[in-house]
Protein backbone atom coordinates (compact mmCIF):
# COMPACT_ATOMS: atom_id res chain seq x y z
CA UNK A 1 51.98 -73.93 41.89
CA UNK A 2 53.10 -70.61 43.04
CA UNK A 3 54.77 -70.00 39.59
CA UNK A 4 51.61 -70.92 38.07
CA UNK A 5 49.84 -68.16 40.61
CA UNK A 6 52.48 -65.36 39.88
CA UNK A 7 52.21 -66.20 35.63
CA UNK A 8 48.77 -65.42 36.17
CA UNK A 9 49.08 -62.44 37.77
CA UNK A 10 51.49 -60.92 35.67
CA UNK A 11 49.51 -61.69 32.72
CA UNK A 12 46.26 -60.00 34.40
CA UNK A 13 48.65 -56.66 35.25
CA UNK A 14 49.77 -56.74 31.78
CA UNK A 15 46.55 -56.50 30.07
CA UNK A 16 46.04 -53.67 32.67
CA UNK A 17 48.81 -51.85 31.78
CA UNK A 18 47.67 -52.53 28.00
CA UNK A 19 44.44 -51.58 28.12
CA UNK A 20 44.99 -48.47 30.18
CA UNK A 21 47.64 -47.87 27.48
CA UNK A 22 45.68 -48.65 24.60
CA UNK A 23 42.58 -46.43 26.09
CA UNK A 24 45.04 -42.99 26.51
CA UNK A 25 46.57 -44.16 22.30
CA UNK A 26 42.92 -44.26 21.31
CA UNK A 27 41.82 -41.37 22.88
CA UNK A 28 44.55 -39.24 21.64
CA UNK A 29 44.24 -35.88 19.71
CA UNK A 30 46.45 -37.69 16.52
CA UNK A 31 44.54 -40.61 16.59
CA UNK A 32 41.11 -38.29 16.13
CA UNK A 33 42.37 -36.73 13.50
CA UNK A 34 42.94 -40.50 12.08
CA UNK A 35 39.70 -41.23 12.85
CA UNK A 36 38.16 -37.85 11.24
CA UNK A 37 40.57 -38.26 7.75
CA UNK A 38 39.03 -42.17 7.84
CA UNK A 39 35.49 -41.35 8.33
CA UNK A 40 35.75 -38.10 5.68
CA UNK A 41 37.34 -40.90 3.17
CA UNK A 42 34.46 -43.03 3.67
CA UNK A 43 31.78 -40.74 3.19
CA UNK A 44 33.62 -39.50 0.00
CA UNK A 45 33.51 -43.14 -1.19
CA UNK A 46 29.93 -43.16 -0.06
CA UNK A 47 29.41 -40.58 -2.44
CA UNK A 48 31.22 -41.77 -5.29
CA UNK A 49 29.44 -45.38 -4.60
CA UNK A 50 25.86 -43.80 -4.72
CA UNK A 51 26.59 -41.56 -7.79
CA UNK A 52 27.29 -44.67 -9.58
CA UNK A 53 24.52 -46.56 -8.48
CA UNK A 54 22.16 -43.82 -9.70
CA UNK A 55 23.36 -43.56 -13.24
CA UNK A 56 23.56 -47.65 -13.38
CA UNK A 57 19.63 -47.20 -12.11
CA UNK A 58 18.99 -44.71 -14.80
CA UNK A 59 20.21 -46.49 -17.16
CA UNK A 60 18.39 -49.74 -16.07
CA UNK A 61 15.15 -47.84 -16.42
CA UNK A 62 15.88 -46.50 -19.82
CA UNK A 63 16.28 -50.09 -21.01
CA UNK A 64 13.61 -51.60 -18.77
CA UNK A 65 11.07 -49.05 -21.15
CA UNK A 66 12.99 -50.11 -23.77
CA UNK A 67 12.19 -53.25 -23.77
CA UNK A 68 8.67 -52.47 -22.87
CA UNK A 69 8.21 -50.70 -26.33
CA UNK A 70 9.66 -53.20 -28.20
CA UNK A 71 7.40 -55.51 -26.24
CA UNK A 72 4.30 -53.63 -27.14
CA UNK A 73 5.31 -52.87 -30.53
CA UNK A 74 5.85 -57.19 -31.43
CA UNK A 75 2.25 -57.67 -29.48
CA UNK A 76 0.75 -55.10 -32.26
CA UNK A 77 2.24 -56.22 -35.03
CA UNK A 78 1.17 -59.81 -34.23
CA UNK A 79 -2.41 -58.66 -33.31
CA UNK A 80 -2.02 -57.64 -36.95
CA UNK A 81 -0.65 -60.61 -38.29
CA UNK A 82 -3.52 -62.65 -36.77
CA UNK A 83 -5.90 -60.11 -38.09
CA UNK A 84 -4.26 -59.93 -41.52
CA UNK A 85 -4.64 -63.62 -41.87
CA UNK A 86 -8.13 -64.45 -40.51
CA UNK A 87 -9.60 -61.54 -42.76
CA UNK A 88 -8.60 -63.60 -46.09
CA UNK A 89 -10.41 -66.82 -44.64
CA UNK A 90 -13.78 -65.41 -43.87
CA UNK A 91 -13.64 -63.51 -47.42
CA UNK A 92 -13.17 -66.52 -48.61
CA UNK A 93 -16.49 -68.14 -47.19
């Protein structure tokens, strides 16, 4: 039991030690700099990311009208094909 009591306690005074460790590493001048060069990288990505999205959006509109044109252009033509062929019937009568 008491080895069980002392395990515990060096395991609490460890993560301590750790922690207090880890806090002063983390905290350090070098490891803002890290930080800063990671966070610059990431909005430089951001920016590459979002240029890229924009011309993908651009082009999706250009195609999106497009295909609206074409769209309109088939509904005329077969306005005129329905047209064309009921005008020959009611000559006919």
């Amino acid at each position: 039991m008491s080895c069980l009591h002392w395990a515990k306690l060096g395991l609490f005074a460890g993560g301590v030690l750790f922690g207090t460790a880890g806090i002063k590493i983390l905290s350090s001048k070098d490891a803002k700099k890290c930080y800063t060069n990671a966070t610059a990288a990431v909005l430089r990505a951001k920016d590459c990311v979002m240029e890229t999205v924009t011309n993908v959006r651009e082009n999706c509109d250009d195609i999106l009208n497009d295909a609206k044109d074409i769209n309109a252009e088939r509904s005329a033509a077969d306005a005129e094909a329905v047209i064309a062929d009921a005008a020959p019937e009611s000559a006919e009568e």
